[in-house]
C-alpha atoms as a PDB file:
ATOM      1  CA  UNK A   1     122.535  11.156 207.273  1.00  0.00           C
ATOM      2  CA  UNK A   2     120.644  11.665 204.281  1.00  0.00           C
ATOM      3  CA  UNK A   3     118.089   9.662 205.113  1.00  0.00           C
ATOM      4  CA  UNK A   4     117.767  11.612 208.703  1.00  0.00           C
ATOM      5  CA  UNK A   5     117.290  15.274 206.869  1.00  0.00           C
ATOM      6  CA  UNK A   6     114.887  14.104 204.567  1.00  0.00           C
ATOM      7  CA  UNK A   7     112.859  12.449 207.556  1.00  0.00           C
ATOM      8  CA  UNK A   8     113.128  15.491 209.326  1.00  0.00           C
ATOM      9  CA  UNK A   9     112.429  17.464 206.352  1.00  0.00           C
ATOM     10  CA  UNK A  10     109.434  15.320 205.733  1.00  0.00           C
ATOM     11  CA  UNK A  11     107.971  15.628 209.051  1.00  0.00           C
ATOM     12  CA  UNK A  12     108.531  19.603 209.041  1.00  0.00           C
ATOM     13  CA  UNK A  13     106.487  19.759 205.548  1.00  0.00           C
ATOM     14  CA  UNK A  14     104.058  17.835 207.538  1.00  0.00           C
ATOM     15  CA  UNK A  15     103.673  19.368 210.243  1.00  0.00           C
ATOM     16  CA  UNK A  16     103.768  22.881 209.205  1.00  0.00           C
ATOM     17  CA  UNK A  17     100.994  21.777 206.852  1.00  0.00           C
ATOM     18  CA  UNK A  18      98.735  20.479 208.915  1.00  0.00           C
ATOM     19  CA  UNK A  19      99.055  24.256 211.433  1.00  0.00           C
ATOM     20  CA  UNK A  20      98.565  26.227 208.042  1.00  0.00           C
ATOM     21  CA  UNK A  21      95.224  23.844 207.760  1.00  0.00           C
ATOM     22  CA  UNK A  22      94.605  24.614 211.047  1.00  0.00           C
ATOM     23  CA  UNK A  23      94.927  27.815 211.257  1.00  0.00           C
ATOM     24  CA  UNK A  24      92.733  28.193 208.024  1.00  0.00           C
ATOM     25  CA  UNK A  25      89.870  26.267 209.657  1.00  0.00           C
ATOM     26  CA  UNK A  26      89.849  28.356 212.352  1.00  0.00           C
ATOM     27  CA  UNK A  27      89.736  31.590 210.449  1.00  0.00           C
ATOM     28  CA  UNK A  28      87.044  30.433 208.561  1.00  0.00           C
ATOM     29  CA  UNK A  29      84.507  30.578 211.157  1.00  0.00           C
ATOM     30  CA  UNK A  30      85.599  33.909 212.351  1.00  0.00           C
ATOM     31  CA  UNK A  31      85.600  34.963 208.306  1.00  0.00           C
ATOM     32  CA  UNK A  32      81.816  34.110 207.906  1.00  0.00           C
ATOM     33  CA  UNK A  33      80.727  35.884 211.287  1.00  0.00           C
ATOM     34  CA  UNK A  34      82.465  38.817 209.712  1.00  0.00           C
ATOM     35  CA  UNK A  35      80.626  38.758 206.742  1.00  0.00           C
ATOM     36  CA  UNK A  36      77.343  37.603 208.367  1.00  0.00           C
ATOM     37  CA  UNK A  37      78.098  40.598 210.888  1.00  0.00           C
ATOM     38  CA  UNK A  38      78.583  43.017 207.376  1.00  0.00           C
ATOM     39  CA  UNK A  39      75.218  41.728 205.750  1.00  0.00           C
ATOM     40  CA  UNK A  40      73.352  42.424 209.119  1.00  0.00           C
ATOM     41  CA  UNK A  41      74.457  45.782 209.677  1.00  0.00           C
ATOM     42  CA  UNK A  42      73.642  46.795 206.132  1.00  0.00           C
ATOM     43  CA  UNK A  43      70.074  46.905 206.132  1.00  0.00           C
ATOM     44  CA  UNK A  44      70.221  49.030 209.546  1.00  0.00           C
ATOM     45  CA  UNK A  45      72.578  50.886 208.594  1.00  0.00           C
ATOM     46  CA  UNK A  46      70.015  51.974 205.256  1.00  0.00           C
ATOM     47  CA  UNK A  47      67.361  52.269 207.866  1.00  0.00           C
ATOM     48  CA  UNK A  48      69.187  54.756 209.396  1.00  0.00           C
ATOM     49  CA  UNK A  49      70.115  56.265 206.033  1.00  0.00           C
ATOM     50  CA  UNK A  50      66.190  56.293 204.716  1.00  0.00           C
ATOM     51  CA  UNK A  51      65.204  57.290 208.308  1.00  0.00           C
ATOM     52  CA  UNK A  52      66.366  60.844 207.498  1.00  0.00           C
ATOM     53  CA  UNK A  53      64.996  61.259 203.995  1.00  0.00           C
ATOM     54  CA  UNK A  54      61.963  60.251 205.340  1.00  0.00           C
ATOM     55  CA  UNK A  55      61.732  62.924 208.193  1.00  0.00           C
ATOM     56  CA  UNK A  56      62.770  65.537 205.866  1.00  0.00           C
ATOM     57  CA  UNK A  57      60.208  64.143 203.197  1.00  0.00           C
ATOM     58  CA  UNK A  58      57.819  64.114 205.976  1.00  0.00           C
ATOM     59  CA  UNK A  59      58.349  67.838 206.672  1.00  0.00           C
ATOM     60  CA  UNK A  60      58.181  68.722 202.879  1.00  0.00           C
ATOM     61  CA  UNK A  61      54.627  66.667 202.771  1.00  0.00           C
ATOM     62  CA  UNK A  62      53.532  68.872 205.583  1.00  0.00           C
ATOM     63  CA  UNK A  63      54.897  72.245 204.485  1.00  0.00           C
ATOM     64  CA  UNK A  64      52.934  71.734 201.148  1.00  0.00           C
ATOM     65  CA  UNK A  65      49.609  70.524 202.491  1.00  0.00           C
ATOM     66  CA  UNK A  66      49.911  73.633 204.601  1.00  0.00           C
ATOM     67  CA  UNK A  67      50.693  76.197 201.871  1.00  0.00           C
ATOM     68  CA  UNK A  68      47.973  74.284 199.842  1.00  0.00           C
ATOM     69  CA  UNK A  69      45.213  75.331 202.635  1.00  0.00           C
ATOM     70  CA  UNK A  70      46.521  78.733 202.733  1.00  0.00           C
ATOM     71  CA  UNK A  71      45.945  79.181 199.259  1.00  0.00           C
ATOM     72  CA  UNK A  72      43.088  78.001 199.182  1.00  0.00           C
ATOM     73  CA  UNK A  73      41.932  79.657 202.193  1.00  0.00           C
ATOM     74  CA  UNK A  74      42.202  82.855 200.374  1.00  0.00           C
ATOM     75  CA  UNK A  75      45.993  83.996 200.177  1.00  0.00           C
ATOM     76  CA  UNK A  76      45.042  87.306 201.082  1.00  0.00           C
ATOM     77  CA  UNK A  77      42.452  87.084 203.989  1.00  0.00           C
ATOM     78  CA  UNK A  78      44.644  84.160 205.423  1.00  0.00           C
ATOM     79  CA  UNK A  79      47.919  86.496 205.577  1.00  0.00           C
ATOM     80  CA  UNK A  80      45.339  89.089 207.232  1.00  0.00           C
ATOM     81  CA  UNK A  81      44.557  86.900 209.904  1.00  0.00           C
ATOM     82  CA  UNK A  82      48.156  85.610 210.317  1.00  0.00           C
ATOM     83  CA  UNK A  83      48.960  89.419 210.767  1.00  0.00           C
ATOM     84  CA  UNK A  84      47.607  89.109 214.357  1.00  0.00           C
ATOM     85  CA  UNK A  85      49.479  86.168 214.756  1.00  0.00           C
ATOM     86  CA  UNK A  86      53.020  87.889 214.334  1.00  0.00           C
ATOM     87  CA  UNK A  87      52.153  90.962 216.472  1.00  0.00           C
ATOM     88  CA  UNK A  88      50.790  89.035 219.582  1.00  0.00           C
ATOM     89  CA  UNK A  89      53.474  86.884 219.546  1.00  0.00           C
ATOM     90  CA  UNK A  90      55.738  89.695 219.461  1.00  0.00           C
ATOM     91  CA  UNK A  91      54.310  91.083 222.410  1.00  0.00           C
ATOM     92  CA  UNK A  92      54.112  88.098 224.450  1.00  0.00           C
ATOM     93  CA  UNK A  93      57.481  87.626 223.794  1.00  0.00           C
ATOM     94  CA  UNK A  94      58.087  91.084 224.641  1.00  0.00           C
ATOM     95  CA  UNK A  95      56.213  91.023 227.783  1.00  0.00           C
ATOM     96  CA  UNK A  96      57.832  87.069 228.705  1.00  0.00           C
ATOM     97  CA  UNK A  97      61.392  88.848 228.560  1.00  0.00           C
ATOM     98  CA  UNK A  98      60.686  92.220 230.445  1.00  0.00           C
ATOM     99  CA  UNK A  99      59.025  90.070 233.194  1.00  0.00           C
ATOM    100  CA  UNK A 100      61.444  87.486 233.692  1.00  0.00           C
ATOM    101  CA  UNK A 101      64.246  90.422 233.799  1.00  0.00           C
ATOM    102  CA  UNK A 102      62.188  92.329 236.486  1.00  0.00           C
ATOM    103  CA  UNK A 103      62.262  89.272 239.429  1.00  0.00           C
ATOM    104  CA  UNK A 104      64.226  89.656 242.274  1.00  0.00           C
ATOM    105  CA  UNK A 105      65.376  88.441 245.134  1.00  0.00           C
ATOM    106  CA  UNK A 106      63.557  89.876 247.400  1.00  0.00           C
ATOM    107  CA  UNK A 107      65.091  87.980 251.005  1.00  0.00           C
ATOM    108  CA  UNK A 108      68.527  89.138 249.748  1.00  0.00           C
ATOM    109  CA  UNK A 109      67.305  92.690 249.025  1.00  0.00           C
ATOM    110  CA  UNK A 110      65.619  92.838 252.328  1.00  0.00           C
ATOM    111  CA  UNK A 111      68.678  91.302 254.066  1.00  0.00           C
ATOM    112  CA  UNK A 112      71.209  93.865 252.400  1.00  0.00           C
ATOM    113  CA  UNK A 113      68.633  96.659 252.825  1.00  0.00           C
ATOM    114  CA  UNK A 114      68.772  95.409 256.811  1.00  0.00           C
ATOM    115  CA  UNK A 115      72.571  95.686 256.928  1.00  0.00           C
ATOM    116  CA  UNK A 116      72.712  98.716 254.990  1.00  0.00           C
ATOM    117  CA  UNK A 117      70.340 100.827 257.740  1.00  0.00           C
ATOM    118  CA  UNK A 118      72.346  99.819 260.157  1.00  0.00           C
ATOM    119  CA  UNK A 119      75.937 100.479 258.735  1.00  0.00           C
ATOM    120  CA  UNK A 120      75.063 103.344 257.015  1.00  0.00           C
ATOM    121  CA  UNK A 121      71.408 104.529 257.760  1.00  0.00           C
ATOM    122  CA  UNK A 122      69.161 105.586 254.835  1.00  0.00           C
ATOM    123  CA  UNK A 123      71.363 106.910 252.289  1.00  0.00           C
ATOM    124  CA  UNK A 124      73.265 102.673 252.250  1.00  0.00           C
ATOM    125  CA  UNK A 125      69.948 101.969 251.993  1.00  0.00           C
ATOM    126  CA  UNK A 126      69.087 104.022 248.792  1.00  0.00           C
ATOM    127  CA  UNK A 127      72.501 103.134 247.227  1.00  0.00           C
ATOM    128  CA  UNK A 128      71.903  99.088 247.607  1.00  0.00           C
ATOM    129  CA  UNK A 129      68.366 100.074 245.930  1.00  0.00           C
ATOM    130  CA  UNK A 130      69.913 101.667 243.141  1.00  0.00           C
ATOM    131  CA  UNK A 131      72.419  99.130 242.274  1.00  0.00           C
ATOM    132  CA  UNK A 132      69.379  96.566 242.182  1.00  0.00           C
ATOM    133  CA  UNK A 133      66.990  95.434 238.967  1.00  0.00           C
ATOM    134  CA  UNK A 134      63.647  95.425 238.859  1.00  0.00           C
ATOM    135  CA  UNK A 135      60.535  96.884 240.363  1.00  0.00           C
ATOM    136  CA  UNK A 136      60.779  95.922 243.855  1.00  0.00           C
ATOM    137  CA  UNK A 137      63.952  97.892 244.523  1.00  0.00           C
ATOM    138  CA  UNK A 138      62.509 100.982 242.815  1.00  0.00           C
ATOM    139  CA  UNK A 139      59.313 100.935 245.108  1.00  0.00           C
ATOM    140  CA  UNK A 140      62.039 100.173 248.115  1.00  0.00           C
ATOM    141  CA  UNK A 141      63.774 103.639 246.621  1.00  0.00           C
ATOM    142  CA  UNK A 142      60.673 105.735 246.274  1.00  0.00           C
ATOM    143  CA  UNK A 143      59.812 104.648 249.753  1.00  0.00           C
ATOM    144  CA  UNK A 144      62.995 105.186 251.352  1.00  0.00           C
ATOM    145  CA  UNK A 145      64.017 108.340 249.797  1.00  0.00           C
ATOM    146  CA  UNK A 146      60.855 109.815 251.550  1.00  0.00           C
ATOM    147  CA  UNK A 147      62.290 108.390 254.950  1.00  0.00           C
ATOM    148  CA  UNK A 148      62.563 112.389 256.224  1.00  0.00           C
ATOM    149  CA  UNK A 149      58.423 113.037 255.978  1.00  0.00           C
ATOM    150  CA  UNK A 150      57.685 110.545 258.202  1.00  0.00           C
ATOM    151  CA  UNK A 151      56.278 106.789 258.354  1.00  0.00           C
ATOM    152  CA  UNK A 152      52.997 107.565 257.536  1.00  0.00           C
ATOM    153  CA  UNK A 153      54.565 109.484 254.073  1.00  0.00           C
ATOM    154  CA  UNK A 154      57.300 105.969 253.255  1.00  0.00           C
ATOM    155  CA  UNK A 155      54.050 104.032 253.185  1.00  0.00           C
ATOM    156  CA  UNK A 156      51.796 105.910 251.267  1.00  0.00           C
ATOM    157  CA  UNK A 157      54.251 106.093 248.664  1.00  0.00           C
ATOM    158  CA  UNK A 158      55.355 102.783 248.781  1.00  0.00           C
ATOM    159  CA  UNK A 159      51.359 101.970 248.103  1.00  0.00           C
ATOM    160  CA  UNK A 160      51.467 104.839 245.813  1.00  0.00           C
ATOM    161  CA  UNK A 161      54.279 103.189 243.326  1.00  0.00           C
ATOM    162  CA  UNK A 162      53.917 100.212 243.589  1.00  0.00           C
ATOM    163  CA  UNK A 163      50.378 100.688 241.421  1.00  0.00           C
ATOM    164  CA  UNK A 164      52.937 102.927 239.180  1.00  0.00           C
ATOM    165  CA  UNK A 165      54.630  99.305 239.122  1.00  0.00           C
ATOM    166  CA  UNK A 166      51.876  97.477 238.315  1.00  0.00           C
ATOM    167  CA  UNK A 167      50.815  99.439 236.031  1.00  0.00           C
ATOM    168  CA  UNK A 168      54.580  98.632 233.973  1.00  0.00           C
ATOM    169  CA  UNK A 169      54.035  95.138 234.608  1.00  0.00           C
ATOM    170  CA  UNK A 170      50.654  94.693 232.969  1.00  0.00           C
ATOM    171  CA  UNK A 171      51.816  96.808 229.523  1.00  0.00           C
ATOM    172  CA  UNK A 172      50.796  96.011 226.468  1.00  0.00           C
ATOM    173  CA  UNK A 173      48.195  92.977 228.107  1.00  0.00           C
ATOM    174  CA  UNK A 174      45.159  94.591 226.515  1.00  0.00           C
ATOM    175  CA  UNK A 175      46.858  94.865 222.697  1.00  0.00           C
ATOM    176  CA  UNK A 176      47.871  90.850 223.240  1.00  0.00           C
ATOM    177  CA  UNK A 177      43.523  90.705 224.185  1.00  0.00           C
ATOM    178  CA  UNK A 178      42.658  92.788 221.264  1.00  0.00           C
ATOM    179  CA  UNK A 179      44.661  90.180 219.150  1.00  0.00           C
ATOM    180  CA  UNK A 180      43.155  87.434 221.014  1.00  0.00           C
ATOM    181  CA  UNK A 181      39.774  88.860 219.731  1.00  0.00           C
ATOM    182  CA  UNK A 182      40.551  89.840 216.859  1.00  0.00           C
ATOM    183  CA  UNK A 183      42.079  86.258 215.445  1.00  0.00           C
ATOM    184  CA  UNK A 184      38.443  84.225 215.554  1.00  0.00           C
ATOM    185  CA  UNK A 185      36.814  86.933 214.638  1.00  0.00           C
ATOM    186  CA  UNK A 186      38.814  87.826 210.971  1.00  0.00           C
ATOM    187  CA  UNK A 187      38.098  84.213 211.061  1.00  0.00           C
ATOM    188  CA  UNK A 188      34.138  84.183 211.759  1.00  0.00           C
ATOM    189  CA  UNK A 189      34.201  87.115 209.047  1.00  0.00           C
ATOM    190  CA  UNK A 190      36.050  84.534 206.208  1.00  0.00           C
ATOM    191  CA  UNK A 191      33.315  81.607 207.255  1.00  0.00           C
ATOM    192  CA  UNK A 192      30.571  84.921 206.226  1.00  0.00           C
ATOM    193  CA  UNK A 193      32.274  85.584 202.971  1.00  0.00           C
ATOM    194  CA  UNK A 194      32.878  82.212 202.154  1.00  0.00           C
ATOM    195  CA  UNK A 195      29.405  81.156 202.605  1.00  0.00           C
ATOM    196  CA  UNK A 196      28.716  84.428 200.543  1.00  0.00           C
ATOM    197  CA  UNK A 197      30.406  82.923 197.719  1.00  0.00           C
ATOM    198  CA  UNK A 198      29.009  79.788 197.720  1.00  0.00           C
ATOM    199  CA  UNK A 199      25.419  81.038 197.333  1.00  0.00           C
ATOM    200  CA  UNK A 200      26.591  83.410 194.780  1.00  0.00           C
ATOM    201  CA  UNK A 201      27.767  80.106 192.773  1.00  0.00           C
ATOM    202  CA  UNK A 202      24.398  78.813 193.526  1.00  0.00           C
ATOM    203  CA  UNK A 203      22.196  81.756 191.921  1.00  0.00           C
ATOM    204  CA  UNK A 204      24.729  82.036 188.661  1.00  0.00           C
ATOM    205  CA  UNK A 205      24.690  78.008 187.932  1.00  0.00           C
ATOM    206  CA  UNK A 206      20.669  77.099 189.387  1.00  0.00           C
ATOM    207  CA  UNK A 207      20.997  74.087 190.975  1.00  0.00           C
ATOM    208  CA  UNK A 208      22.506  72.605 194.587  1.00  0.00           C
ATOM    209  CA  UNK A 209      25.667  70.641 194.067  1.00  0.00           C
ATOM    210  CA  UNK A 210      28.150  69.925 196.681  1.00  0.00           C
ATOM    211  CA  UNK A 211      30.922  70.014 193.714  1.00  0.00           C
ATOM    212  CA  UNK A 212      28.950  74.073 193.175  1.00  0.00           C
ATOM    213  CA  UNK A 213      29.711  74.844 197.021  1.00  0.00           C
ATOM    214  CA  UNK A 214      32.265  72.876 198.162  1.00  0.00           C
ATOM    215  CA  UNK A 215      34.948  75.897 197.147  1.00  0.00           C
ATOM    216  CA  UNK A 216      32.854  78.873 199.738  1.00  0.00           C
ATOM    217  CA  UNK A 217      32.520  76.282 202.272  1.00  0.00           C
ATOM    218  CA  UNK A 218      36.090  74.782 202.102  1.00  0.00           C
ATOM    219  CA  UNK A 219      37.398  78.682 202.419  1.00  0.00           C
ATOM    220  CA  UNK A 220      34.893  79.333 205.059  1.00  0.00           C
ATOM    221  CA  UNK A 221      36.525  76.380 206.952  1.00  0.00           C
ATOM    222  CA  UNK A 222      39.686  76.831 206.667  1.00  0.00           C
ATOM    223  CA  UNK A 223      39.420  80.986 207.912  1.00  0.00           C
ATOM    224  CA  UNK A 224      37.618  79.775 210.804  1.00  0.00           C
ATOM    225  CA  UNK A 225      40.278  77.256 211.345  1.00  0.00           C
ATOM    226  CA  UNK A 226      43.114  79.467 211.625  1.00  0.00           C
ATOM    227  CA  UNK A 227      41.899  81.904 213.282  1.00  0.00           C
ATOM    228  CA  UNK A 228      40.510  79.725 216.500  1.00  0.00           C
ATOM    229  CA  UNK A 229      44.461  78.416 216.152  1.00  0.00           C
ATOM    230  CA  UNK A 230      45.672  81.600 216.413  1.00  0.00           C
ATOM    231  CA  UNK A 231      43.224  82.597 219.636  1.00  0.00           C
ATOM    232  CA  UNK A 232      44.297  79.357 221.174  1.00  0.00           C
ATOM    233  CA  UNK A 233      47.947  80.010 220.844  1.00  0.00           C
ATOM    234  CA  UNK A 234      47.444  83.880 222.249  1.00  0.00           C
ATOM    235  CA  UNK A 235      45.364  82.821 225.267  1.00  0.00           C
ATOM    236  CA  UNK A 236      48.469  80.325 226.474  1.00  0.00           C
ATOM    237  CA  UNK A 237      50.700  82.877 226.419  1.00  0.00           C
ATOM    238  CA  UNK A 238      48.243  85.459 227.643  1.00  0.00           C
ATOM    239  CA  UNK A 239      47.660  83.067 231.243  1.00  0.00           C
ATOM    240  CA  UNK A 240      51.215  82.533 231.239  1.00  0.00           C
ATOM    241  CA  UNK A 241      52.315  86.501 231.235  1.00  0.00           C
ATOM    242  CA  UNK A 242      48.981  86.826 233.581  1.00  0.00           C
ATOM    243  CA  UNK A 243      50.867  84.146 236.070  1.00  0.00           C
ATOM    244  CA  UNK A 244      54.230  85.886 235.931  1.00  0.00           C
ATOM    245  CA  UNK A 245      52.434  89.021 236.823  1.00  0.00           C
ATOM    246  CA  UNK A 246      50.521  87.369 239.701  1.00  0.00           C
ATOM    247  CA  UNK A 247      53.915  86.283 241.164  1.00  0.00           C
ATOM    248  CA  UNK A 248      55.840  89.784 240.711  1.00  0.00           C
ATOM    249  CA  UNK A 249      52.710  91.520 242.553  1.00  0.00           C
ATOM    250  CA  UNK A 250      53.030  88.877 245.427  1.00  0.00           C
ATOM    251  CA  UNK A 251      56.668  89.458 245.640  1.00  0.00           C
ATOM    252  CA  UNK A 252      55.813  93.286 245.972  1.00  0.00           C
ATOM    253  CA  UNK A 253      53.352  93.210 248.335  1.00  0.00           C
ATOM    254  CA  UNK A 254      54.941  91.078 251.053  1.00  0.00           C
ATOM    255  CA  UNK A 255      58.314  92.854 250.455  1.00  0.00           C
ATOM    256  CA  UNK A 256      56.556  96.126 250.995  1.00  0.00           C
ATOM    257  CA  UNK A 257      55.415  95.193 254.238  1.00  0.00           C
ATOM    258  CA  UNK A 258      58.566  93.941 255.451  1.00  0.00           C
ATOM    259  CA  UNK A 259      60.442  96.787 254.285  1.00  0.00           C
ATOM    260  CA  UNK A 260      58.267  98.846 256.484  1.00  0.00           C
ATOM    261  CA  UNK A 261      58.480  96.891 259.484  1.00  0.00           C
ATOM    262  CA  UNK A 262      62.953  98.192 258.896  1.00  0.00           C
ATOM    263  CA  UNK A 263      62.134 101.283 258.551  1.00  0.00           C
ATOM    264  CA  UNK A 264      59.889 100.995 261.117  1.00  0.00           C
ATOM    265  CA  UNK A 265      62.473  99.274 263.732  1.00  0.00           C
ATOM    266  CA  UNK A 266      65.307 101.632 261.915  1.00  0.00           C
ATOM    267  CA  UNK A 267      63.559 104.823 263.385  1.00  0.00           C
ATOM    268  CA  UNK A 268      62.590 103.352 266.520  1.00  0.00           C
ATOM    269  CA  UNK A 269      66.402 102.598 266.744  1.00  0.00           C
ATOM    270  CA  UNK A 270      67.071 106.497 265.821  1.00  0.00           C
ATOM    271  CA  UNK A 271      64.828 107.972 268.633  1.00  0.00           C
ATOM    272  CA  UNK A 272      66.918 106.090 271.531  1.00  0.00           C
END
């Protein structure tokens, strides 16, 4: 019996051996992917750490070349120029906001405006013209409110406001073309003074170097620079407000003629 056990005991050791081997073996493999796996992802994984520090060291670069040229632009004249910058903008922006808020939808006006003449006659109509933004429904009002004087009267002064209208819609355009103007020619005038200076360095030293002009020209550059930026940047805006316009007054105009064409059929209803 003793013999037995320590056969079987033998054969265990053995065998359990031999799986532990096993099993080691086959980790092994799946230990050195890991690692190899680890050592890849490291260098991407400082890529995408450096990726970062080089954007933002990127933007720092740029943000110091740019403050370098304004300085040396002329700090003051520069910041003049910029001046016009900041105010058309603000207008623009002004003018982008006030336009978008003043569209309508015209069809839905119309159709309400429809329903409301014949639920209600004129005075539905002038409340669903009050409750609605922008300056389609207030030429719709002025018209409508005038609905007792006659056709003839609901159309002249549907002509009449909607110029008042236009006249909203186009506010403040020729400040944003003053600054349009205005940007080159600060800009122009710095390219004068800088040249200026460079000829005054000329006459106090007596000779032609490029080292003796290069500072006038450089500012003379860079203030003609700016400013054409500044122009550039103006003008988009400028067509851009000038479209937004050009679709509002569309919008009026065929709105205004089929408002008339109700009122029209509205009082031909009322005479039966």
């Amino acid at each position: 019996m003793k013999k037995v056990f320590a056969t079987l005991t033998v054969l265990a050791m053995l065998t359990f051996g031999s799986a532990a081997i096993m099993a080691q073996e086959a980790a092994a493999p799946a230990e050195e992917a890991a690692v190899e796996q680890v050592d890849e992802a490291a260098p991407a994984a400082e890529e995408v750490a450096e990726a970062p520090v080089e954007e933002a060291g990127g933007l720092v670069a740029l943000h110091k070349t740019l403050k370098t040229k304004f300085i040396e632009g002329g700090a003051g004249f520069m910041a003049l120029t910029l001046v016009t910058l900041v105010f058309g903008l603000a207008l623009c922006i002004e003018r982008i906001i006030y336009l978008s808020l003043s569209k309508t939808n015209t069809k839905e006006l119309l159709a309400n405006i429809e329903a409301a003449l014949k639920e209600g006659g004129i005075e539905k109509a002038l409340e669903v013209c009050r409750n609605t933004r922008g300056p389609v429904a207030s030429i719709f009002y002025q018209g409508l409110s005038r609905y007792d004087e006659g056709i003839d009267v609901v159309e002249k002064t549907v002509a009449s406001y909607g110029g008042v209208q236009l006249g909203l819609l186009e506010k403040n355009l020729s400040w944003i073309s003053l600054f349009i103007s205005i940007a080159p020619s600060l800009g122009f005038l710095g390219t004068i003074i800088g040249m200026i200076e460079a000829f005054d360095k000329i006459q106090q030293v007596g000779d032609i170097s490029a080292t003796v002009v290069a500072g006038g020209i450089k500012v003379a550059l860079l203030t003609t620079l700016l400013g054409l930026i500044i122009a550039i940047v103006l003008q988009l805006f400028y067509n851009y407000i000038l479209s937004l316009i050009e679709g509002l007054v569309n919008e009026m105009e065929d709105s205004s003629i089929s408002l008339l064409d109700l009122v029209v059929e509205f009082d031909a209803a009322q005479k039966k």
